[in-house]
Structure formats: structure tokens, C-alpha cells
C-alpha atoms as a PDB file:
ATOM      1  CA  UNK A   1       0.000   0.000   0.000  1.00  0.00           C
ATOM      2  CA  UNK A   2       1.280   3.357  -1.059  1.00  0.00           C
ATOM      3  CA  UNK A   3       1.716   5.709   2.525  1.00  0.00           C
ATOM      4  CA  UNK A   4      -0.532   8.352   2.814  1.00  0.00           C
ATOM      5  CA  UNK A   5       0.143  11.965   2.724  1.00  0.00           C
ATOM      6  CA  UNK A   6       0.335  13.636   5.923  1.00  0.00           C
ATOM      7  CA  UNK A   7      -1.989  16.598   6.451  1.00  0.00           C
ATOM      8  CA  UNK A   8       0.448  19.743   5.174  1.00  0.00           C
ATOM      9  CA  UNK A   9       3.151  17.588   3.863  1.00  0.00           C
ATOM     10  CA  UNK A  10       2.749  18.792   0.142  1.00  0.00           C
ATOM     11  CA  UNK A  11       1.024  22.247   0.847  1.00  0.00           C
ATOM     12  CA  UNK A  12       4.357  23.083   2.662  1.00  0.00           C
ATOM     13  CA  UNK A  13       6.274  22.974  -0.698  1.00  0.00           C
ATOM     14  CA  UNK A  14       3.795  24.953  -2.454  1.00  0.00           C
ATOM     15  CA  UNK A  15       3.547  28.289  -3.232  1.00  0.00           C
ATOM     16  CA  UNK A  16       0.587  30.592  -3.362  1.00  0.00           C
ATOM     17  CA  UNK A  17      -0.054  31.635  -6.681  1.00  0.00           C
ATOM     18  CA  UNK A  18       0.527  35.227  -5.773  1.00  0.00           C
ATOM     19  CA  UNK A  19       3.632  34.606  -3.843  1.00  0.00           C
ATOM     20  CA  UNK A  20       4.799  32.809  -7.802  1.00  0.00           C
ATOM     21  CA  UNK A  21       3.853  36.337  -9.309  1.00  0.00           C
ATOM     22  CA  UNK A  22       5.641  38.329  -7.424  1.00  0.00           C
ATOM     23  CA  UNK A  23       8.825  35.982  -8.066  1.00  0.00           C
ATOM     24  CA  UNK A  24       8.086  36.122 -11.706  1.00  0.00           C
ATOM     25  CA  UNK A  25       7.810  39.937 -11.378  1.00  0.00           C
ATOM     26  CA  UNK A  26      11.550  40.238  -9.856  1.00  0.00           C
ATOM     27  CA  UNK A  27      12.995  38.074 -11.889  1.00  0.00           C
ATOM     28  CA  UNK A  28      13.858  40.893 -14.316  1.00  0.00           C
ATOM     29  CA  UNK A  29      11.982  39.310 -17.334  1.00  0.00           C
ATOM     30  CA  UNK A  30       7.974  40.395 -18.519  1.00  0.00           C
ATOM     31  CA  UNK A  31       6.390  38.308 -16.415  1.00  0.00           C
ATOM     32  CA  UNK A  32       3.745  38.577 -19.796  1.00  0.00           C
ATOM     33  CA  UNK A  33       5.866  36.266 -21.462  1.00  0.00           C
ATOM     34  CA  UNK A  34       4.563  32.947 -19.820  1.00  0.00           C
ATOM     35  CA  UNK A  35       1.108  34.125 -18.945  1.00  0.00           C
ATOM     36  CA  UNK A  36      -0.426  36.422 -21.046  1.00  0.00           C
ATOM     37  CA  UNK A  37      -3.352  37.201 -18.269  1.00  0.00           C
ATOM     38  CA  UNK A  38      -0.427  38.135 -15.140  1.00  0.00           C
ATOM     39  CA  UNK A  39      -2.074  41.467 -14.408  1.00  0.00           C
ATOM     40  CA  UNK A  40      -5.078  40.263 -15.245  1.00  0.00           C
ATOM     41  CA  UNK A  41      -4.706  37.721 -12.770  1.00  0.00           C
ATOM     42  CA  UNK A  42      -2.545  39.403 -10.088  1.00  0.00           C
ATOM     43  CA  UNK A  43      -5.353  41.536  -8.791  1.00  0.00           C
ATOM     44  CA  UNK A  44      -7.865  38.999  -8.646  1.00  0.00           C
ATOM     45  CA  UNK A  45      -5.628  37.893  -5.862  1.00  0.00           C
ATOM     46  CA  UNK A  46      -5.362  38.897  -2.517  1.00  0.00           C
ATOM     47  CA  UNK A  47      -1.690  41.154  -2.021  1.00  0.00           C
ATOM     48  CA  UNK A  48       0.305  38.782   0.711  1.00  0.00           C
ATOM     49  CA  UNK A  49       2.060  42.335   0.894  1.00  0.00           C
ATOM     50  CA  UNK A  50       5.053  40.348   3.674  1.00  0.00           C
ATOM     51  CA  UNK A  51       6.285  38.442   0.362  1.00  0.00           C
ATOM     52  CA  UNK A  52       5.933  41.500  -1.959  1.00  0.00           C
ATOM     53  CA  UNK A  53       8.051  43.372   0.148  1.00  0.00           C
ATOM     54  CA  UNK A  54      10.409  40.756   0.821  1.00  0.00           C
ATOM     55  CA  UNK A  55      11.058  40.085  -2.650  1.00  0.00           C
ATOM     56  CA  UNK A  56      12.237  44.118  -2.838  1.00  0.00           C
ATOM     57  CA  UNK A  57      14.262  43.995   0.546  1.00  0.00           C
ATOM     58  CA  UNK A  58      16.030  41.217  -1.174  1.00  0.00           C
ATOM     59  CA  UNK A  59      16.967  43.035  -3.910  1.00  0.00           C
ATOM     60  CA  UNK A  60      20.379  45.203  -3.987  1.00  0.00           C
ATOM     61  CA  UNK A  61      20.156  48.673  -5.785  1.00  0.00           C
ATOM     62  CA  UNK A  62      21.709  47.700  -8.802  1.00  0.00           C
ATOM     63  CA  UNK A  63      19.088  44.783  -9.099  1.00  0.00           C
ATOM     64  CA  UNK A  64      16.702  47.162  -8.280  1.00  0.00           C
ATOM     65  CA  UNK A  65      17.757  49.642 -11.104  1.00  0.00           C
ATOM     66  CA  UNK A  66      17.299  46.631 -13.280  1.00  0.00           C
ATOM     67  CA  UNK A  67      13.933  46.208 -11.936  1.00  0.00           C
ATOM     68  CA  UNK A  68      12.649  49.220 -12.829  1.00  0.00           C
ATOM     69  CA  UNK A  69      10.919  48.618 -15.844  1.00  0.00           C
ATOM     70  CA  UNK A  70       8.829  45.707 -13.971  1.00  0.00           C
ATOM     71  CA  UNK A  71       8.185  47.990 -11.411  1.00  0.00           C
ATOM     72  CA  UNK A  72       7.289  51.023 -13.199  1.00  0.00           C
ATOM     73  CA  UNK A  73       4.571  48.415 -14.765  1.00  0.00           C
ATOM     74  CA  UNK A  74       3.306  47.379 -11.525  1.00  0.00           C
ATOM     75  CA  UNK A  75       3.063  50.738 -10.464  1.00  0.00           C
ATOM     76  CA  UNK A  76       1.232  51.673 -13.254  1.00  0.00           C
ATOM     77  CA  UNK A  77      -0.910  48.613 -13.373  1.00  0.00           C
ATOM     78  CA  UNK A  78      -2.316  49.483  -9.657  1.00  0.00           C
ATOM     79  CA  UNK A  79      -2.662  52.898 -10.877  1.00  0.00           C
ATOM     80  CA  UNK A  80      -5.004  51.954 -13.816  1.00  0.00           C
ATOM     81  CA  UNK A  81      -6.799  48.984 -11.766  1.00  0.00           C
ATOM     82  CA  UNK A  82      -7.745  51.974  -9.197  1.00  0.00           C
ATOM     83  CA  UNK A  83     -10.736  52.588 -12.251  1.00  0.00           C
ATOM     84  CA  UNK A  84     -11.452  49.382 -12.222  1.00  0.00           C
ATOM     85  CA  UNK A  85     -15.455  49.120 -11.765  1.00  0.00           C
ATOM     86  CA  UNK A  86     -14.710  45.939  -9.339  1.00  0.00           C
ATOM     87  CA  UNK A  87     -13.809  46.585  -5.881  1.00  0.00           C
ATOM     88  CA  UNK A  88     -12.184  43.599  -5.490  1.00  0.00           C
ATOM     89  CA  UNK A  89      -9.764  44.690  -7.880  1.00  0.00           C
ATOM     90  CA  UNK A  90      -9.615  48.024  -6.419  1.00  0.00           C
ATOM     91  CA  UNK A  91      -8.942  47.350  -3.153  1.00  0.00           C
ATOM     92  CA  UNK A  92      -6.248  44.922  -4.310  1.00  0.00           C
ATOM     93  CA  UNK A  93      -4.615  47.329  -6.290  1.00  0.00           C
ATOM     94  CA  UNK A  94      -4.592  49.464  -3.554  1.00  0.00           C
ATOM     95  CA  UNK A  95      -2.753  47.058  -1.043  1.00  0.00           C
ATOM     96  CA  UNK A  96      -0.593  46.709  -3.635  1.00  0.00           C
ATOM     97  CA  UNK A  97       0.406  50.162  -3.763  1.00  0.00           C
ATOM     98  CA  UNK A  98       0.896  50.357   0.105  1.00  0.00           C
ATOM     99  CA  UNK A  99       3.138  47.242   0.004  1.00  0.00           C
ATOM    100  CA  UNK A 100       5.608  48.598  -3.327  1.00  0.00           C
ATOM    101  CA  UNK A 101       5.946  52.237  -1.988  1.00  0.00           C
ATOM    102  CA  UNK A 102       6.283  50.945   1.810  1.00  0.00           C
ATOM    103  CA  UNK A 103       8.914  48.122   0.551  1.00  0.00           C
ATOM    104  CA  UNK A 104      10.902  50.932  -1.530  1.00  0.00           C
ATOM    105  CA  UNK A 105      11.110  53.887   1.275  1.00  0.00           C
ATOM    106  CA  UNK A 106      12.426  50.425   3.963  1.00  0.00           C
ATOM    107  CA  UNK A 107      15.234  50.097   1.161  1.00  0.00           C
ATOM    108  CA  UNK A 108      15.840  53.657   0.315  1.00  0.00           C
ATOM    109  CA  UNK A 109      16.604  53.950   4.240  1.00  0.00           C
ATOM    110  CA  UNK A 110      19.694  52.085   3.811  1.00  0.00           C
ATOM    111  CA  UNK A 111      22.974  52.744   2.050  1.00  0.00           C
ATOM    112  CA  UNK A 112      21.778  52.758  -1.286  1.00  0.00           C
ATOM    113  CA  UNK A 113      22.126  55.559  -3.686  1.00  0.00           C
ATOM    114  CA  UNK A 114      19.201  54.750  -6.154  1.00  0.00           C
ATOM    115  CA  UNK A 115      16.228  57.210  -6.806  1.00  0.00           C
ATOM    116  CA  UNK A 116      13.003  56.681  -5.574  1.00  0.00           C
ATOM    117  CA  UNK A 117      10.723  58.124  -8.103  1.00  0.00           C
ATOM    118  CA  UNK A 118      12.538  56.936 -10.698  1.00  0.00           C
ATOM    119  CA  UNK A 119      12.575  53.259  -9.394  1.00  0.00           C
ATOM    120  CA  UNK A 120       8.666  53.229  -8.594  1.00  0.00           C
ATOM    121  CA  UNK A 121       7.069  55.542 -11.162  1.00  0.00           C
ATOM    122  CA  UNK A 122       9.574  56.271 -13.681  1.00  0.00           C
ATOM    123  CA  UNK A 123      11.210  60.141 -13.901  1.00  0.00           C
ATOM    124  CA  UNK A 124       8.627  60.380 -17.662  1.00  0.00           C
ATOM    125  CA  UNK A 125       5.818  59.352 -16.506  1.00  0.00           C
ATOM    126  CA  UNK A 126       5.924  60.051 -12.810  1.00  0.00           C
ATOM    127  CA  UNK A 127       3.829  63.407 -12.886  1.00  0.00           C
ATOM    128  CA  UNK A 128       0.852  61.946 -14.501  1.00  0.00           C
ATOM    129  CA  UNK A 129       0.853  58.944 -12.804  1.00  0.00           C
ATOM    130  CA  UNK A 130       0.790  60.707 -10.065  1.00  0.00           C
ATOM    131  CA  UNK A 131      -2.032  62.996 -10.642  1.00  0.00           C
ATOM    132  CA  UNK A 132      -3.846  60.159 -11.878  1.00  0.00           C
ATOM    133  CA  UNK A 133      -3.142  58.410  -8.272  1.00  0.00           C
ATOM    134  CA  UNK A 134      -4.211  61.166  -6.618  1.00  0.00           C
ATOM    135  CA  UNK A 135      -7.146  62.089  -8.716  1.00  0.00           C
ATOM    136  CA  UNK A 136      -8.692  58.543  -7.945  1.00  0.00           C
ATOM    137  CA  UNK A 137      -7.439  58.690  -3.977  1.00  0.00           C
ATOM    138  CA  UNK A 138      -9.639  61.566  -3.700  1.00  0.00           C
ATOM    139  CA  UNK A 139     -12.525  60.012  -5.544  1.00  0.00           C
ATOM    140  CA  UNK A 140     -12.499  57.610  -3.188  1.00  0.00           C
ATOM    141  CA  UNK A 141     -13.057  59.749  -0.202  1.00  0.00           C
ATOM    142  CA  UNK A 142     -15.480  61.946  -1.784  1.00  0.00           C
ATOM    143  CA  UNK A 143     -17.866  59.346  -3.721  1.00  0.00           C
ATOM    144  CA  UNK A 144     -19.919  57.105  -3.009  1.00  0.00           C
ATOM    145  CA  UNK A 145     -17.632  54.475  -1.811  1.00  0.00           C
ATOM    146  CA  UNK A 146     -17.392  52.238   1.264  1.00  0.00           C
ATOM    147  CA  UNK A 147     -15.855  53.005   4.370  1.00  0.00           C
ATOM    148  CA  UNK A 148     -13.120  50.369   4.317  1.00  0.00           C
ATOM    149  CA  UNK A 149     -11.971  51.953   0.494  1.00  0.00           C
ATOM    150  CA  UNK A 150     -12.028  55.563   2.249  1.00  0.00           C
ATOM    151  CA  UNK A 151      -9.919  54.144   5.455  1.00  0.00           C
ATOM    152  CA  UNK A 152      -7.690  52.288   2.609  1.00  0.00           C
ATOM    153  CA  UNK A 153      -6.906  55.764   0.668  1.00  0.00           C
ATOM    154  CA  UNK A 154      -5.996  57.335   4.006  1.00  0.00           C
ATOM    155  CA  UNK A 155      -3.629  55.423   4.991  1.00  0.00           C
ATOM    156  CA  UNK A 156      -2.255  54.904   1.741  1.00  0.00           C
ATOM    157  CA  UNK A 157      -2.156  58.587   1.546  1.00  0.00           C
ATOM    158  CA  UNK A 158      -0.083  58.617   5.158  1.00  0.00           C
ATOM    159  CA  UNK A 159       2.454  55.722   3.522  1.00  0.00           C
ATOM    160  CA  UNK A 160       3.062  57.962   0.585  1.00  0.00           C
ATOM    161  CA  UNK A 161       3.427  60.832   3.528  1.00  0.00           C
ATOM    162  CA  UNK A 162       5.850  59.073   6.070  1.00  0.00           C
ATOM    163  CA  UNK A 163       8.982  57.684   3.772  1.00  0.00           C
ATOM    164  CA  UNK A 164      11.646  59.949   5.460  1.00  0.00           C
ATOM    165  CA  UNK A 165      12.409  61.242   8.825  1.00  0.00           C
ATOM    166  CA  UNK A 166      12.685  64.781   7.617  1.00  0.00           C
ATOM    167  CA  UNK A 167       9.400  64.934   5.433  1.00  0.00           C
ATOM    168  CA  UNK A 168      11.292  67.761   3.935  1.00  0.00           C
ATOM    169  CA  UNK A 169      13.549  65.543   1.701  1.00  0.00           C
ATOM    170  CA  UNK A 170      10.578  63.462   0.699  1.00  0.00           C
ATOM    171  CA  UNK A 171      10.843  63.782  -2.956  1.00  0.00           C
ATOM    172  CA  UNK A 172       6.982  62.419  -3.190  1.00  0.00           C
ATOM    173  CA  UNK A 173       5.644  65.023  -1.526  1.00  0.00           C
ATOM    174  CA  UNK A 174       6.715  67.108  -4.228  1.00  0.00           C
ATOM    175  CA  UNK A 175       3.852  65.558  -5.989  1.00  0.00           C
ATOM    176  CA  UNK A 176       1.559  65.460  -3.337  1.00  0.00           C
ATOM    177  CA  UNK A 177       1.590  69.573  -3.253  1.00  0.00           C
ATOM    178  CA  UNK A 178       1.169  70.236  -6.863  1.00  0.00           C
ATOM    179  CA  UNK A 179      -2.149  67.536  -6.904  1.00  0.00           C
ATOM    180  CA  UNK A 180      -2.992  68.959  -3.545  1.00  0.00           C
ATOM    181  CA  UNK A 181      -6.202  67.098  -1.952  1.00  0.00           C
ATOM    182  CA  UNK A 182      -6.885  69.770   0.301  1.00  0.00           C
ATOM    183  CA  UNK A 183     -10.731  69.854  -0.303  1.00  0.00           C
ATOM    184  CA  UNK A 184     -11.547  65.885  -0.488  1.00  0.00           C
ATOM    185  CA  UNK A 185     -10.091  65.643   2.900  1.00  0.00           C
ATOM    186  CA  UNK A 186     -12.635  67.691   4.622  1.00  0.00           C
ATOM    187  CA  UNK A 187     -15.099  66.938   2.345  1.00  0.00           C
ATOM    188  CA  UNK A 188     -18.084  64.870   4.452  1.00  0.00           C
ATOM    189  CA  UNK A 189     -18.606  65.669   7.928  1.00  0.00           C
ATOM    190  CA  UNK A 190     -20.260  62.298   8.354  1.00  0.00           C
ATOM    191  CA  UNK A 191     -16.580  60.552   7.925  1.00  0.00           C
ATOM    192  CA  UNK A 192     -15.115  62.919  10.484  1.00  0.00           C
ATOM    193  CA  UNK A 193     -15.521  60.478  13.435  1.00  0.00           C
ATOM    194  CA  UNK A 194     -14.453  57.746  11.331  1.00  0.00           C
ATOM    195  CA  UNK A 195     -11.514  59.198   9.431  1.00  0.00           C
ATOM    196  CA  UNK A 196     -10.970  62.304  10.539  1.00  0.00           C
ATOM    197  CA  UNK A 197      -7.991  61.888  12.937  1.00  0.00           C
ATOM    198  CA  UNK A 198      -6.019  60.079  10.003  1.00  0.00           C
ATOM    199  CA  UNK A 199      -6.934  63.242   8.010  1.00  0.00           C
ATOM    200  CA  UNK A 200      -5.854  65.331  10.694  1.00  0.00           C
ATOM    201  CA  UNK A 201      -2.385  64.193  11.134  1.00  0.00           C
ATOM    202  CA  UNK A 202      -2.005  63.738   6.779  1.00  0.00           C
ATOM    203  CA  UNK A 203      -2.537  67.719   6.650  1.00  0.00           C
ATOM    204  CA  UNK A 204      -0.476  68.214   9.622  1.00  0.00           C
ATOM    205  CA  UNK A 205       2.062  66.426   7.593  1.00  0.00           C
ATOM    206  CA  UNK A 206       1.572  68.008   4.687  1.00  0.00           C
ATOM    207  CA  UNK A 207       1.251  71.532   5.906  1.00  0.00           C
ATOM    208  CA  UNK A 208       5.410  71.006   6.830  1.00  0.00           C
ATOM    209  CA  UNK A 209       6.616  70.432   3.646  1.00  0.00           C
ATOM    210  CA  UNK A 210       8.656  72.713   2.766  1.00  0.00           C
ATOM    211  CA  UNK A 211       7.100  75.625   4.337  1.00  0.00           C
ATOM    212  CA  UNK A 212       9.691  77.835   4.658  1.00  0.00           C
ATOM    213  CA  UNK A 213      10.903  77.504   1.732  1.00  0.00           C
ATOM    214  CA  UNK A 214       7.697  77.666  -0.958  1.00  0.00           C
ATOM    215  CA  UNK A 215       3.743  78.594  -0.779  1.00  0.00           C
ATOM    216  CA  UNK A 216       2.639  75.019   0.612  1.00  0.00           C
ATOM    217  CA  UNK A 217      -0.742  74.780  -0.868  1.00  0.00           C
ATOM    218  CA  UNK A 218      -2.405  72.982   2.441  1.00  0.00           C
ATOM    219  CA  UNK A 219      -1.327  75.449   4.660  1.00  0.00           C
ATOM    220  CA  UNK A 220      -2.809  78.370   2.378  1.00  0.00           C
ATOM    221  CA  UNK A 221      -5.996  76.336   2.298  1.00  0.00           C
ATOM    222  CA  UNK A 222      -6.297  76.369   5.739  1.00  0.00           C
ATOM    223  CA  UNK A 223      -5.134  79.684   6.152  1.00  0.00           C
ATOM    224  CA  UNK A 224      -8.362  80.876   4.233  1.00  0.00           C
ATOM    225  CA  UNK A 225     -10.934  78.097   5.134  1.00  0.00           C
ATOM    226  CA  UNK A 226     -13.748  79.905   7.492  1.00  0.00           C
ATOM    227  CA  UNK A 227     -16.461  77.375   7.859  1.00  0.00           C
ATOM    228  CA  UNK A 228     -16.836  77.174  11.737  1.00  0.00           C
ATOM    229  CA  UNK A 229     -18.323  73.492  11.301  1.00  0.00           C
ATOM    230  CA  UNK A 230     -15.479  71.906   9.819  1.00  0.00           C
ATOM    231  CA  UNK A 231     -12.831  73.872  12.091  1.00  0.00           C
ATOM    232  CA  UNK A 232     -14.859  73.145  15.234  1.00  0.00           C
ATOM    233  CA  UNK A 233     -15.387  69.370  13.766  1.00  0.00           C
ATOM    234  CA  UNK A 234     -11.993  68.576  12.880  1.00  0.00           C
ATOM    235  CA  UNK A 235     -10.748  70.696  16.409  1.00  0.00           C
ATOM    236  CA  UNK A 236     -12.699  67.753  18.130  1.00  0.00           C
ATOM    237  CA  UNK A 237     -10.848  64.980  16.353  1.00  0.00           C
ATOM    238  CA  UNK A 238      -7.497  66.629  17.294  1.00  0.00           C
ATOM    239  CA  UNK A 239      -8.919  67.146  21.210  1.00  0.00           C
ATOM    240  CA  UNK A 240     -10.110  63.665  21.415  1.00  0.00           C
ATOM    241  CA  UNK A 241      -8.165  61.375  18.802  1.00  0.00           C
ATOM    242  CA  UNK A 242      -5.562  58.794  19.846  1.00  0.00           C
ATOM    243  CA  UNK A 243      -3.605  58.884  16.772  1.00  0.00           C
ATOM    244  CA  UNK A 244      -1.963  55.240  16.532  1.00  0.00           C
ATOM    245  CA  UNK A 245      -0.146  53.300  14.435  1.00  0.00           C
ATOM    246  CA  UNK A 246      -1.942  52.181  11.313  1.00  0.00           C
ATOM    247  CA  UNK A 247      -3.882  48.775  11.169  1.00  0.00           C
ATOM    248  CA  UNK A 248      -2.187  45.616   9.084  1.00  0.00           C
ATOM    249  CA  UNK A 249      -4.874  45.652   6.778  1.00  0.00           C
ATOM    250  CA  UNK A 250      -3.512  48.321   5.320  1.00  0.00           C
ATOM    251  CA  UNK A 251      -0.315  47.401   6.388  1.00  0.00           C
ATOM    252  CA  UNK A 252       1.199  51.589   6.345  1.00  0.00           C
ATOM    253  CA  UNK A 253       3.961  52.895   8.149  1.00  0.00           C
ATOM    254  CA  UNK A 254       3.931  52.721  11.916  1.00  0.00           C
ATOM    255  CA  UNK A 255       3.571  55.982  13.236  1.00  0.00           C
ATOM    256  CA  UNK A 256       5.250  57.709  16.319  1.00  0.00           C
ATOM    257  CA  UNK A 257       2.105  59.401  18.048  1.00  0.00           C
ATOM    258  CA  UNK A 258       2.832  63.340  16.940  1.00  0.00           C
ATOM    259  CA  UNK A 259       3.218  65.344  20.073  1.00  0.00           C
ATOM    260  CA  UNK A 260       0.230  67.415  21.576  1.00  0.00           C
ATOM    261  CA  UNK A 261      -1.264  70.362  18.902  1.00  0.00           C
ATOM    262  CA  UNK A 262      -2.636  72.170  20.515  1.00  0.00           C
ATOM    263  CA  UNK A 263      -5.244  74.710  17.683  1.00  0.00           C
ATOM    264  CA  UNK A 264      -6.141  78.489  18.015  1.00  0.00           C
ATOM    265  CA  UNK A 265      -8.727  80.087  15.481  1.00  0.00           C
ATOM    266  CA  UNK A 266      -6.915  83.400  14.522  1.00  0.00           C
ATOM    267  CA  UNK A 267      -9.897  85.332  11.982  1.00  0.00           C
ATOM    268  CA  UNK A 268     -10.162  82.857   9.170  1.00  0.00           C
ATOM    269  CA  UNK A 269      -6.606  81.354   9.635  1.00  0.00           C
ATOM    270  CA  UNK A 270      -6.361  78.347  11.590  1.00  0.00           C
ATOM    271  CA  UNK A 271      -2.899  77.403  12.863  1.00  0.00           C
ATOM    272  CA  UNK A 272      -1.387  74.426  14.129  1.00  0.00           C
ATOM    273  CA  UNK A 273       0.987  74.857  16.801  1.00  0.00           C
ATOM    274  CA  UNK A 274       3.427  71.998  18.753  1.00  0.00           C
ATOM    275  CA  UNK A 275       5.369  70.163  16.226  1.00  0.00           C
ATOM    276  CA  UNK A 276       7.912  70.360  14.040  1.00  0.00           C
ATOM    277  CA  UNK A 277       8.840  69.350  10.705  1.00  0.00           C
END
């Protein structure tokens, strides 16, 4: 009698079919070659977003330079999925996102000299990419959308936001101003309780970039926004939020809870006092 298989014993030498893609993807060839439905296929699947990032912690930054055409396309490929009138897909795409840009900014934190926008986007195609990114990440939170899609775009919004130490140097930020979101974050009171303090602390963010050095576009916005519900809303989330790290299921950047800010409503200009850049 042939022995029987013990519960596990061949599962444990199988791959998920995911896990395969992502191998195919950094393996430097178009992973289009053998199957002609990969991106078709990859976000029917749910991101396992620990392998995905493993596979680019593994890589050194001349692989990674070598890379970049594959992950330009995956980059791209989220970005296009994001229309996608499945929210499977969506949502997928979206992961995926979190997981590529979060993997990249843990490797651009060591010693290696490569460029991050060129690496993930591509320096020709990065700005419209990016306003295309954007463009749907505030969809999301305006529209008619689910909860857990709005949640998904914030924190995917805060990974984007949270690459660097000094969020000066964050070259993606760059981007962030020019498509500046300013009005889909405060767009529906009814999310405030929900998603406000994430909202909160992105604009705190963002309202450091740079600021003494250009016209930061989020802190002009909130230099002229005078509607007393939104300021009084939003200067309840700060009062009573406990900002905390973000949740695995979006699997973002851990955060350091941002010291005490304390708000004073000065005329129309609202200002944010108690941390630093």
C-alpha cells in the first residue's frame, strides 16, 4: 500500500499563486511572457504584501535599477486597476500600492544611492501617474464608496506621507503639493468620526513640507478656510483622537504618536501649533 500523505506535507512545498507572481515579477523578465493574463490575474488575488516586500528587501540597488521597468509596470498597473469598476480589484490594487511604496522607502533607508521616483514611477511618466493616483485617492473619499476603500486611501495617503524622517527631503511630496487634496479631505462631515484623525495628522504632515521655503498649498488652504463646522469638527478629532499606528490591513507605516497640537482660530486662519517638521 502506497503511505498516505500527511496533512500539510505537500502544501508546505507549495507556493501561493501570488507569492509565484511576485517571483516572476523580480525576476527581471515580462512576467507577460509565460502568462499572457499576469495582471489580469494578479489583482484577482489577494496582495500577501510580507512576500511583496520581501522580494524588494532582497533586492540590492543595482538589481533594483534593473527592476525598474517591472516595477514602473506594476506601479502603473495598480494605478489603472484603481478605475477598475470591481472593488475587489480596487482594493487589491490598492494594497498593492501600500506594500511597493512601503517596501521601496524600507530600502531607500539604507545605504543605497538609487532614486526613488525613478525606481517606482519612472522620472517620464511620474507626474501623470501621479495625478492620476491622486485624482482617484480623492474620488475615493469623496464618492460614493465604502468606508473600508475611504480608510484604505488614508492610509495609503499617510504611507506615501511618512517615507523619510525629515518629510522635507521626501521627494513624493513634491507631488503630493502640486495635486494637492486639500478639499476631499474635509469633504463629508459624516466621515469625520471615522476618518478624521487620520486626516488630521495627513494635513499636519503636509502643511510642513517645505514651508519655509515655498507657498505650501495645504497650509494656504487652511489659512483661508472659514467654515466654523469643519474647524470646530476637525478641532474635536485633534482634542479627542488617539492617533496610533496604522492597522495591518492596510499594512502603512507605523507611526510615532505626533506630540500634543494644541489649535487656536486666529480670523479665518487656523494654525497648528506643537510640532515640528
Amino acid at each position: 500500500m502506497g503511505s498516505k500523505l500527511k496533512p500539510g506535507g505537500v502544501r508546505r512545498h507549495l507556493k501561493e499563486k501570488v507569492v509565484q507572481m511576485y517571483e516572476d515579477l523580480f525576476h527581471g523578465a515580462d512576467p507577460c511572457i509565460n502568462n499572457p493574463r499576469f495582471w489580469e490575474d494578479l489583482y484577482l488575488l489577494k496582495p500577501k504584501m510580507s512576500a511583496l516586500e520581501g522580494e524588494i528587501s532582497r533586492c540590492t540597488s543595482d538589481q533594483l535599477v534593473g527592476l525598474k521597468d517591472n516595477i514602473n509596470a506594476l506601479f502603473a498597473k495598480c494605478v489603472t486597476t484603481l478605475a477598475h469598476e470591481h472593488n475587489i480589484r480596487v482594493v487589491n490594487a490598492l494594497l498593492t500600492l501600500c506594500s511597493l511604496v512601503r517596501g521601496l522607502y524600507r530600502k531607500m533607508q539604507g545605504d543605497y544611492g538609487f532614486d526613488f521616483i525613478n525606481i517606482l514611477i519612472g522620472f517620464d511618466a511620474a507626474e501623470e501617474q501621479m495625478q492620476l493616483l491622486l485624482n482617484h485617492c480623492s474620488n475615493f473619499l469623496t464618492g460614493e464608496y465604502c468606508d473600508s476603500l475611504k480608510s484604505l486611501s488614508l492610509k495609503f495617503l499617510l504611507v506615501l506621507a511618512t517615507g523619510t524622517d525629515n518629510i522635507s527631503q521626501n521627494t513624493v511630496l513634491e507631488y503630493l503639493t502640486i495635486n494637492c487634496n486639500f478639499d476631499a479631505l474635509l469633504s463629508h462631515s459624516s466621515c469625520r468620526n471615522q476618518h478624521g484623525p487620520e486626516a488630521v495628522l495627513y494635513l499636519m504632515l503636509m502643511v510642513n513640507y517645505r514651508k519655509h521655503e515655498m507657498t505650501n498649498p495645504y497650509t494656504v488652504n487652511i489659512s483661508l478656510l472659514d467654515d466654523e463646522l469643519i474647524l470646530n469638527g476637525y478641532g474635536q478629532v485633534m482634542l479627542h483622537a488617539d492617533i496610533q499606528s496604522l492597522d495591518s490591513g492596510a499594512h502603512s507605516c507605523l507611526l510615532t504618536p505626533c506630540p500634543p497640537v494644541p489649535v487656536s482660530r486666529l480670523g479665518n486662519n487656523l494654525v497648528y501649533q506643537g510640532f515640528k517638521p
